[in-house]
C-alpha atoms as a PDB file:
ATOM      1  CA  UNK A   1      73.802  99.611  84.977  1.00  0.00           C
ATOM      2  CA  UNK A   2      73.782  96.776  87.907  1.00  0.00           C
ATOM      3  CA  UNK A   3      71.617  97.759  90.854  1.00  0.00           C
ATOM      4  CA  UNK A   4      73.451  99.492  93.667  1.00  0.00           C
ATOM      5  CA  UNK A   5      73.785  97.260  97.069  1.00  0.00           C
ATOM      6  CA  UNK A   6      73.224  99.049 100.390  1.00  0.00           C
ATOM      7  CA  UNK A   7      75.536  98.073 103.359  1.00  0.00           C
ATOM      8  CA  UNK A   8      73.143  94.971 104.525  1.00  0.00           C
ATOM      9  CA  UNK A   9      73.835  93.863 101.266  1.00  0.00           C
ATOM     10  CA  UNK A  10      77.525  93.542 100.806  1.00  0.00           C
ATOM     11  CA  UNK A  11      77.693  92.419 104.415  1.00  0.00           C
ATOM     12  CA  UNK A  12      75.063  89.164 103.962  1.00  0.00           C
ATOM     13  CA  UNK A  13      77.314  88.894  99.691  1.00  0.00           C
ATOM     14  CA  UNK A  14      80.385  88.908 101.716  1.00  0.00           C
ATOM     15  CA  UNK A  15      78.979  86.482 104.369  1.00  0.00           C
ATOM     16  CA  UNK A  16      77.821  83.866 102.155  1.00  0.00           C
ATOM     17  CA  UNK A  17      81.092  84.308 100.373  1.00  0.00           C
ATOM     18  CA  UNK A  18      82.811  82.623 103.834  1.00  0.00           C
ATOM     19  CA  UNK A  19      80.335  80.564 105.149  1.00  0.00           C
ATOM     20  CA  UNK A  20      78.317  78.594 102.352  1.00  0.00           C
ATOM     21  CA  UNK A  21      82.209  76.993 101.324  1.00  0.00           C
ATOM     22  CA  UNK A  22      82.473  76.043 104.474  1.00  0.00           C
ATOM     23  CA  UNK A  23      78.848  74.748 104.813  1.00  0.00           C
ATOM     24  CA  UNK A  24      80.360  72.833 101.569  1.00  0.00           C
ATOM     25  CA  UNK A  25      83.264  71.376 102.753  1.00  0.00           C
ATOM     26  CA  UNK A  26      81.848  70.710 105.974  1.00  0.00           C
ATOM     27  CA  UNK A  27      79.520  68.284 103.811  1.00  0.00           C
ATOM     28  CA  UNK A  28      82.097  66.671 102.510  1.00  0.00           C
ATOM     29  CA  UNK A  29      84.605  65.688 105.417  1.00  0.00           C
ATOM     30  CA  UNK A  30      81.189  64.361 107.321  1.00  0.00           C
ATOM     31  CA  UNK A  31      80.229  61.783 104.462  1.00  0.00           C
ATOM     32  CA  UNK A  32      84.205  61.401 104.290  1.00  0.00           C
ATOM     33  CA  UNK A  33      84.200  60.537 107.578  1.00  0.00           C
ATOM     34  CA  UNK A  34      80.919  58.774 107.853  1.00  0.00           C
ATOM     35  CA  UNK A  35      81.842  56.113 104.860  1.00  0.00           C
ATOM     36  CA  UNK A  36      85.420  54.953 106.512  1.00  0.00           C
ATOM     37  CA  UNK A  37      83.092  54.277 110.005  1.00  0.00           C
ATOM     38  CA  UNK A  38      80.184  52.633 107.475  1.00  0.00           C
ATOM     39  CA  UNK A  39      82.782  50.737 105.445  1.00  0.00           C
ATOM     40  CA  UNK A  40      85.066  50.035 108.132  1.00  0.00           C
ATOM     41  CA  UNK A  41      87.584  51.069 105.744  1.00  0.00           C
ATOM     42  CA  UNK A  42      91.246  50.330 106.295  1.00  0.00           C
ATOM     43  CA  UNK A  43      93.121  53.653 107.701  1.00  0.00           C
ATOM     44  CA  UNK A  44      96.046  52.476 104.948  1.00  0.00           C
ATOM     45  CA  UNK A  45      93.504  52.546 102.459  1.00  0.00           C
ATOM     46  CA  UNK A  46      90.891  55.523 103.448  1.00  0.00           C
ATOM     47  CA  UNK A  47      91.982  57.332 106.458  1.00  0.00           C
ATOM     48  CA  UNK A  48      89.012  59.264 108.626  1.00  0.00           C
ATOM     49  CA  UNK A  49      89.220  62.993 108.419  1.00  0.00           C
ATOM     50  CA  UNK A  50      91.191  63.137 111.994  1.00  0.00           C
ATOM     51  CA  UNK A  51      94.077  61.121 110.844  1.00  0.00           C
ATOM     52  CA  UNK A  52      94.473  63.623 108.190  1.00  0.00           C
ATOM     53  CA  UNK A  53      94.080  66.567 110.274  1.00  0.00           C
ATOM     54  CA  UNK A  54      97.099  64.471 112.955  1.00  0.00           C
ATOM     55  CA  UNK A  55      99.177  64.099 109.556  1.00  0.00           C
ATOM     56  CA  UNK A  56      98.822  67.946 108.850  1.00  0.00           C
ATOM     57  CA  UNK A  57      99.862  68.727 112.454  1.00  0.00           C
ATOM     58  CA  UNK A  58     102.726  66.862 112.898  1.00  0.00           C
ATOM     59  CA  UNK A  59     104.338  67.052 109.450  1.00  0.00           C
ATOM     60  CA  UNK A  60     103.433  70.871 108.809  1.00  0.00           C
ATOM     61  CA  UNK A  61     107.465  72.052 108.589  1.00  0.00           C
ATOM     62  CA  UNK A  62     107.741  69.271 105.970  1.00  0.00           C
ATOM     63  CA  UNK A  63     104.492  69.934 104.206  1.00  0.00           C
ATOM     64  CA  UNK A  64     105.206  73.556 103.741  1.00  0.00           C
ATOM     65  CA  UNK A  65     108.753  73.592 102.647  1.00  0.00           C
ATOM     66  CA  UNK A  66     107.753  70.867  99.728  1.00  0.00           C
ATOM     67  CA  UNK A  67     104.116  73.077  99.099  1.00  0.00           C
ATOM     68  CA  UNK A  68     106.269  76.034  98.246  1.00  0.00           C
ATOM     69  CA  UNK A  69     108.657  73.560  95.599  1.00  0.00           C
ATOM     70  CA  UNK A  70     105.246  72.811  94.046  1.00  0.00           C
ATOM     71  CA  UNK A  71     103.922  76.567  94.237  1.00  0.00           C
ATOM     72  CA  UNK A  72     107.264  77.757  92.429  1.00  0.00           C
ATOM     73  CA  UNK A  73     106.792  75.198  89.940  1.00  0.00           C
ATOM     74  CA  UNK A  74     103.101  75.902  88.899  1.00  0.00           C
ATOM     75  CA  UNK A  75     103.845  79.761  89.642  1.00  0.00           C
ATOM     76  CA  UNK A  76     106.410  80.027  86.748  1.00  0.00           C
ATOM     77  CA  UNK A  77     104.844  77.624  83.990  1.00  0.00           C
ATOM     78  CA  UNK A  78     101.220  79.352  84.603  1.00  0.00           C
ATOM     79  CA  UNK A  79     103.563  82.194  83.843  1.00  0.00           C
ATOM     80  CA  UNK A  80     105.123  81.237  80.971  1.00  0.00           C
ATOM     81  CA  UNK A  81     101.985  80.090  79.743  1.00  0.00           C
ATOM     82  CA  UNK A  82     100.382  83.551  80.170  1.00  0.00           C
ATOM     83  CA  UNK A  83     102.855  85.093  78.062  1.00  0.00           C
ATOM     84  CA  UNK A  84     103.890  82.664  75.154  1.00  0.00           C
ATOM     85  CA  UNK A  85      99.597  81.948  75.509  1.00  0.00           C
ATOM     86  CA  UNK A  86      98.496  85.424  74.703  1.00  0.00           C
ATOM     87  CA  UNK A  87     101.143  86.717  72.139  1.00  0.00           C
ATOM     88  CA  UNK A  88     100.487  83.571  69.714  1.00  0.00           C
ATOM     89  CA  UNK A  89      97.101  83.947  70.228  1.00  0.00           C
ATOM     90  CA  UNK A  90      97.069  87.882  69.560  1.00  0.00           C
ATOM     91  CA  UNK A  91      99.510  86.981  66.462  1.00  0.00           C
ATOM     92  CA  UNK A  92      97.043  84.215  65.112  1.00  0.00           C
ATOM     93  CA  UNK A  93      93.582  86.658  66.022  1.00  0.00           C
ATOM     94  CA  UNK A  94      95.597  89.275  63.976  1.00  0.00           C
ATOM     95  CA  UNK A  95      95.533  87.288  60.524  1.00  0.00           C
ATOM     96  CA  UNK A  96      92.630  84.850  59.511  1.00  0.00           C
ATOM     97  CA  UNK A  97      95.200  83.058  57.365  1.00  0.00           C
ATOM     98  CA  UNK A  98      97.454  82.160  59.791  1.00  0.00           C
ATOM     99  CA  UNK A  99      94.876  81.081  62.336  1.00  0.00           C
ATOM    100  CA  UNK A 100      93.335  78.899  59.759  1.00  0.00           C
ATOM    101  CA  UNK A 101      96.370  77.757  59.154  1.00  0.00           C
ATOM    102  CA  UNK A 102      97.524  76.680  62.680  1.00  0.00           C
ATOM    103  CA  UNK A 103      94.384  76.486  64.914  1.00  0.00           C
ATOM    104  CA  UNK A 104      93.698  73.113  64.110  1.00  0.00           C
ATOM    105  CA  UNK A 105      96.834  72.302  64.892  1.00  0.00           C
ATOM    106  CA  UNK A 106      96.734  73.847  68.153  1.00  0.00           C
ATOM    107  CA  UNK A 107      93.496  72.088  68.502  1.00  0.00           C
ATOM    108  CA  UNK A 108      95.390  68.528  68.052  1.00  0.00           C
ATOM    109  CA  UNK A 109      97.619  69.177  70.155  1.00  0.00           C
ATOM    110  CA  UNK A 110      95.688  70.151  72.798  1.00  0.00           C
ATOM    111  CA  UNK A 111      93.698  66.700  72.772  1.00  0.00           C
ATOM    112  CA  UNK A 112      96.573  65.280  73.952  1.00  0.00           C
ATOM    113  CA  UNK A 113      96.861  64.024  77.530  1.00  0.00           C
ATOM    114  CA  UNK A 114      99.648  66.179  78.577  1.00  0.00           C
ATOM    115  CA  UNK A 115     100.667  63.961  81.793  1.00  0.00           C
ATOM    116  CA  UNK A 116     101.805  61.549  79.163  1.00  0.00           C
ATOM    117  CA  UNK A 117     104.833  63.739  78.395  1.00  0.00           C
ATOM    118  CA  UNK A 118     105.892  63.753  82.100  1.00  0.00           C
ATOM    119  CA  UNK A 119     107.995  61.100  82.118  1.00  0.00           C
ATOM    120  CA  UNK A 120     109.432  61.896  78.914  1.00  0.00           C
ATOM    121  CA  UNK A 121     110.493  65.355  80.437  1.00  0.00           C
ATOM    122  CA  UNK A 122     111.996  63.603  83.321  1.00  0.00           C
ATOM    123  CA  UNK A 123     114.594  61.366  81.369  1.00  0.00           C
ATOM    124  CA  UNK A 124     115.147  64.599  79.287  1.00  0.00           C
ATOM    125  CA  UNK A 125     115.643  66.884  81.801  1.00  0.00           C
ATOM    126  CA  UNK A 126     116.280  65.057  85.164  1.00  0.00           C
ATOM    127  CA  UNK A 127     114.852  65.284  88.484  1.00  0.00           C
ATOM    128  CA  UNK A 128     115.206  69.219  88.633  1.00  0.00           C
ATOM    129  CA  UNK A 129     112.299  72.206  88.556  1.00  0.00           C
ATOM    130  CA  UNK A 130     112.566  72.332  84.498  1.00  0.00           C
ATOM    131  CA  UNK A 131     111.092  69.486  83.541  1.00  0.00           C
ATOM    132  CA  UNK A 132     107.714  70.227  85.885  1.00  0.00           C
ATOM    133  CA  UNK A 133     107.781  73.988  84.646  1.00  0.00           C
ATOM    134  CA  UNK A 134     107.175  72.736  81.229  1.00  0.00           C
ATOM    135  CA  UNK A 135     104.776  70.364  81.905  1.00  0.00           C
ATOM    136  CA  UNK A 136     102.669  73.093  83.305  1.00  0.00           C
ATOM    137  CA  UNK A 137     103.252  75.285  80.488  1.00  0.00           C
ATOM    138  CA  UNK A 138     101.739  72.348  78.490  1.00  0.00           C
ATOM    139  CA  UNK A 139      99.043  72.341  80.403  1.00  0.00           C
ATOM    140  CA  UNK A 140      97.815  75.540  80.747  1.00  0.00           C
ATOM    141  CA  UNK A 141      99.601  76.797  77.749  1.00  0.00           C
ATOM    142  CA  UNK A 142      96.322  75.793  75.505  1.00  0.00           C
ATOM    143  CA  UNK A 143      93.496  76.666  76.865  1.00  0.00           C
ATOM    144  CA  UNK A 144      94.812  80.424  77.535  1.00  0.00           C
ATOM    145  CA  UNK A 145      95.539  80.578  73.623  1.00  0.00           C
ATOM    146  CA  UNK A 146      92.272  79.104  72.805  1.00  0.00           C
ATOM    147  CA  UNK A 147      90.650  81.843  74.522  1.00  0.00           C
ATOM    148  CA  UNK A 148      92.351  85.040  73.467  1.00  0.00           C
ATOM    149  CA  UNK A 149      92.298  83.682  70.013  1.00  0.00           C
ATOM    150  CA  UNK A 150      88.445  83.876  71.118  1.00  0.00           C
ATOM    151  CA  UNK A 151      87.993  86.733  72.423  1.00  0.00           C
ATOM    152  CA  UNK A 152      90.559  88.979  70.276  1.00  0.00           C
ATOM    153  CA  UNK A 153      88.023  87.413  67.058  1.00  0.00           C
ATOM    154  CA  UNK A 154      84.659  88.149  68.693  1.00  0.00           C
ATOM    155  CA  UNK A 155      85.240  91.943  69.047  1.00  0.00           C
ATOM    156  CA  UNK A 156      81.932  93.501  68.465  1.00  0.00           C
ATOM    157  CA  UNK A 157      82.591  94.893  64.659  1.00  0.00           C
ATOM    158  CA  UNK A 158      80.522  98.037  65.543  1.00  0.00           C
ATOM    159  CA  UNK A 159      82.870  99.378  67.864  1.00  0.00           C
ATOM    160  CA  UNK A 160      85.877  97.948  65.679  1.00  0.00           C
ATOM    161  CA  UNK A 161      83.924 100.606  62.495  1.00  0.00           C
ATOM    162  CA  UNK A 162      83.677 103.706  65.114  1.00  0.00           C
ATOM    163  CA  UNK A 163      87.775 103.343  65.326  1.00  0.00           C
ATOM    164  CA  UNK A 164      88.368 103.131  62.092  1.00  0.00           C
ATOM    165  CA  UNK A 165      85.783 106.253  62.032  1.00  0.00           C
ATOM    166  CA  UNK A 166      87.902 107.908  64.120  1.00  0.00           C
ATOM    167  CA  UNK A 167      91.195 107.693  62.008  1.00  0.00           C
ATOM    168  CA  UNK A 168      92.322 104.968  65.217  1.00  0.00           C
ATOM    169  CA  UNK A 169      96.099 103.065  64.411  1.00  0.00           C
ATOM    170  CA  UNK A 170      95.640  99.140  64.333  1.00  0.00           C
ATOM    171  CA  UNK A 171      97.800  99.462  67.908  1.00  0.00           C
ATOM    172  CA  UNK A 172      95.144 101.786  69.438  1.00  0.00           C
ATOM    173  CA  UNK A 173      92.040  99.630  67.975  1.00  0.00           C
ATOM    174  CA  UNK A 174      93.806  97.013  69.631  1.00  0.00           C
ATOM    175  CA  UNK A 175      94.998  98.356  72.777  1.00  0.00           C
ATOM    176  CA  UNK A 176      91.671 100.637  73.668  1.00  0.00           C
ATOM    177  CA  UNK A 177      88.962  98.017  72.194  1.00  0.00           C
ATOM    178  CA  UNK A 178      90.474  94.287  70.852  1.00  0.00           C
ATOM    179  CA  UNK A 179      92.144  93.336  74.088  1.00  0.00           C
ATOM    180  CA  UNK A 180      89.479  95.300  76.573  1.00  0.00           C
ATOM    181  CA  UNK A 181      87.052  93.678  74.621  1.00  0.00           C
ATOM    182  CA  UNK A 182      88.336  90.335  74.815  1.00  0.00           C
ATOM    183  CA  UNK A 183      89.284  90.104  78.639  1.00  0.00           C
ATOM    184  CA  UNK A 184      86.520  88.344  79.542  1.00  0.00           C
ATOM    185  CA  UNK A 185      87.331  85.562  77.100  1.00  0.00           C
ATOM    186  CA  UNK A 186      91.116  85.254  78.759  1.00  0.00           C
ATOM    187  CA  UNK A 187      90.186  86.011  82.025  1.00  0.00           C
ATOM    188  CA  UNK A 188      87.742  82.544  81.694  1.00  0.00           C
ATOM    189  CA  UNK A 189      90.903  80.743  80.067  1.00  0.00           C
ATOM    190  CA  UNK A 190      92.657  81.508  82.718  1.00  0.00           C
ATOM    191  CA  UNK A 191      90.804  80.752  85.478  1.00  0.00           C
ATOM    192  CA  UNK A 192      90.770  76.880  83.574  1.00  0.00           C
ATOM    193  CA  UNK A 193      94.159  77.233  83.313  1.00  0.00           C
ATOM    194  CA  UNK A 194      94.962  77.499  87.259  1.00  0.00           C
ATOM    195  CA  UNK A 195      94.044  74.174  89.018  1.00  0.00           C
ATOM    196  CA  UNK A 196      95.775  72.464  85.516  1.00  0.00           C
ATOM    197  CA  UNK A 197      98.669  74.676  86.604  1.00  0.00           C
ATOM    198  CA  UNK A 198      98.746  72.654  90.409  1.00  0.00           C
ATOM    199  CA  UNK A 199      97.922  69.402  88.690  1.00  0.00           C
ATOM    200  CA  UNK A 200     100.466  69.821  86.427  1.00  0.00           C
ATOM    201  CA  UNK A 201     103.328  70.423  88.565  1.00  0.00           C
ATOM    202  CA  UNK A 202     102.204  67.410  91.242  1.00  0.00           C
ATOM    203  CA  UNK A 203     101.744  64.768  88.290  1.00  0.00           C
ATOM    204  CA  UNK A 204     105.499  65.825  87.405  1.00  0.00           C
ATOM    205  CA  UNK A 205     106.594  65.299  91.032  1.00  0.00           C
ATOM    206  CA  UNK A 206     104.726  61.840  90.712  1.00  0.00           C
ATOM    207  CA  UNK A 207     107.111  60.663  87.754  1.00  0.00           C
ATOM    208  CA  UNK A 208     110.758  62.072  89.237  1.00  0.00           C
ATOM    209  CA  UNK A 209     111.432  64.260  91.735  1.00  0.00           C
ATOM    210  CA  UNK A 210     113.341  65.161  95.053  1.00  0.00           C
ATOM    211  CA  UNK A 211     110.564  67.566  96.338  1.00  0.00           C
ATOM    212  CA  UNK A 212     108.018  68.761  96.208  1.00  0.00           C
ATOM    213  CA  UNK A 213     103.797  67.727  97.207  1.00  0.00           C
ATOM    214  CA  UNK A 214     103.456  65.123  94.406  1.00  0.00           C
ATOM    215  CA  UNK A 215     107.114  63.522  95.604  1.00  0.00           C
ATOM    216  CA  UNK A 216     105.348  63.259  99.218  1.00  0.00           C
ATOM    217  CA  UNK A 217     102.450  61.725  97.950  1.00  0.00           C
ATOM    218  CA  UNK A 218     104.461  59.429  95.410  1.00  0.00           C
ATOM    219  CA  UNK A 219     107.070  58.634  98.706  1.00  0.00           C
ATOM    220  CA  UNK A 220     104.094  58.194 101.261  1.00  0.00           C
ATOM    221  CA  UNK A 221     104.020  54.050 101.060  1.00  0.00           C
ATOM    222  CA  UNK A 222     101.267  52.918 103.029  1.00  0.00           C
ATOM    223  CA  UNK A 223     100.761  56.190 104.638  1.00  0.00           C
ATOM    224  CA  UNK A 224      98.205  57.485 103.088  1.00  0.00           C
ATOM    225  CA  UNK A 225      96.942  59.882 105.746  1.00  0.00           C
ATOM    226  CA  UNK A 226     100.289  61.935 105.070  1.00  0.00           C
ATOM    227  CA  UNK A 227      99.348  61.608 100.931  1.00  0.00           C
ATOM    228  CA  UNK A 228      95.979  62.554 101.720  1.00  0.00           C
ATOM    229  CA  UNK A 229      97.080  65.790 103.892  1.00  0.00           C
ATOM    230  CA  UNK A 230      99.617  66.580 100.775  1.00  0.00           C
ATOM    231  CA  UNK A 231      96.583  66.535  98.397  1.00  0.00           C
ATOM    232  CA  UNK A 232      94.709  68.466 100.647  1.00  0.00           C
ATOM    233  CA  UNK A 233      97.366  71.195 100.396  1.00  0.00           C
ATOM    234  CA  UNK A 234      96.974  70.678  96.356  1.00  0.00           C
ATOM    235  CA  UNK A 235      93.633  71.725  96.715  1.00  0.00           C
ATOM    236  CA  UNK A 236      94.289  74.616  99.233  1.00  0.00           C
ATOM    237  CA  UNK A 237      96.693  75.740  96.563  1.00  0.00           C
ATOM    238  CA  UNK A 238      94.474  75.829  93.804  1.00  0.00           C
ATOM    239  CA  UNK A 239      91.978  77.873  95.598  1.00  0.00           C
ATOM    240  CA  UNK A 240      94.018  80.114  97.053  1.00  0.00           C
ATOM    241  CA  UNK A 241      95.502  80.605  92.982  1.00  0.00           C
ATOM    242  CA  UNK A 242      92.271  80.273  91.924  1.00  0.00           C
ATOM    243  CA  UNK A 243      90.972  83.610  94.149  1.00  0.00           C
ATOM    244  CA  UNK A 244      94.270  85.747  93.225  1.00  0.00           C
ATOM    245  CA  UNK A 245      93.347  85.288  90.250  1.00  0.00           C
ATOM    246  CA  UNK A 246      89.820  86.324  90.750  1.00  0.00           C
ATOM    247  CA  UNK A 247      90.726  89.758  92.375  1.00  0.00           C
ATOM    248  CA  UNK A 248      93.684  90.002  90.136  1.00  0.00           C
ATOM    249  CA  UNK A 249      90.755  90.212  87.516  1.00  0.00           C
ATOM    250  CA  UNK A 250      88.788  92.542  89.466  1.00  0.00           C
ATOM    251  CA  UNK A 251      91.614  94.784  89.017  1.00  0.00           C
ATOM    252  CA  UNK A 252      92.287  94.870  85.977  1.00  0.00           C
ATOM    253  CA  UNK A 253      89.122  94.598  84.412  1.00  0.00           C
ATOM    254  CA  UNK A 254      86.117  95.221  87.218  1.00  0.00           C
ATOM    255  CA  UNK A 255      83.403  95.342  84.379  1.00  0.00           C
ATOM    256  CA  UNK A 256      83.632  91.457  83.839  1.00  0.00           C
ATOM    257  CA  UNK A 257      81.795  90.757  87.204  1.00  0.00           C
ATOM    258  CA  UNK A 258      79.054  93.024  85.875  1.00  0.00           C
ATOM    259  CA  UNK A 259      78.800  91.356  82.548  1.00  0.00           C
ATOM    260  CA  UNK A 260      78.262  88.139  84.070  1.00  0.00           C
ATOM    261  CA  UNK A 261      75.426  89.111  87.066  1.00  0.00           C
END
């Protein structure tokens, strides 16, 4: 049982939860900003940290609008993923034939570079939100399988003997042990599976599109503050997805955080 934390405690947990990221990325924009001054680098080439922030200012209408193209696209292939993900991974944890079978399959495939199929999906499927949606899917379609195929096969057996014990359908072993059992496992191929889901629809954009962050960076020309300030939302994105997901975890399954202190 984890130790219980007084009120001091969560206050400094939640503290450090704010500030040390920001300590972080503090770091980071002041060697940013110290190498273009060192380097004397071209603002074209590396812009300083306050060009960036003057590129975020003035283009925030036109930011935002194409941020929530790329959000919708990486939204609804991290969904699909989730879905098609999870039930072939539940079908092939189900029968030790079939997943020896077609896991190394899966496992070939997913050694492939999936930005390679962008522009492939773009002749197919034109300049439209389809053709991004399922290059997400491909990205974040195989780690999520890989890890419920994990976790739904590394169900401690003792607990899998005391259903069977207890007269328990192969639904309710599943349902009340398998899948609780194997949450932790998903839950970790998710949270892989998010940032691919952001890269995945911006690396589309980059190959054919009318909208969307990647088109801005891809459009930018020689203004790379403006591409820099679109990346930075990228990243924003992520983290923002990345923390959802996080409390969306919580949720659903608050023992994982314990498991892992």
């Amino acid at each position: 049982m984890p130790p219980r934390l007084d009120h001091t405690d969560h206050w400094r947990t939640g503290l450090a939860a704010v500030v040390d990221p920001l300590l972080g990325t503090a770091v980071i924009v002041a060697v940013w900003w110290a190498a273009t001054i060192a380097f004397d680098l071209p603002p074209y080439a590396a812009p300083a940290p306050p060009a960036v922030a003057t590129a975020l200012a003035e283009n925030t209408g036109y930011l935002l609008a194409n941020a929530w193209v790329t959000l919708g696209e990486a939204s609804a292939g991290f969904t699909l993923a989730i879905a098609t993900a999870v039930i072939l991974g539940t079908v092939l944890a189900a029968s030790r034939r079939l997943e020896r079978a077609l896991h190394p399959t899966l496992l070939l495939l997913s050694s492939i570079p999936k930005p390679a199929f962008a522009p492939l999906l773009v002749t197919l499927g034109g300049f439209g939100q389809g053709p991004k949606i399922v290059l997400v899917w491909l990205m974040c379609f195989f780690p999520v399988a890989e890890a419920t195929i994990k976790g739904l096969t590394a169900t401690p057996a003792d607990l899998v003997e005391l259903a069977r014990a207890h007269a328990a359908s192969r639904w309710a072993t599943f349902v009340k042990i398998r899948l609780p059992a194997a949450l932790p496992a998903i839950f970790q191929g998710l949270r892989t599976a998010v940032p691919l889901a952001v890269i995945g629809a911006a690396v589309a954009e980059l190959f054919g599109s009318i909208a969307g962050l990647g088109f801005i960076i891809q459009t930018a020309g020689t203004d790379a503050a403006l591409a820099l300030a679109a990346g930075t939302l990228l990243g924003l994105m992520s983290i923002t997805l990345y923390h959802l997901l996080g409390a969306a975890e919580q949720r659903i399954a608050p023992w994982i955080h314990h498991t892992h202190a």
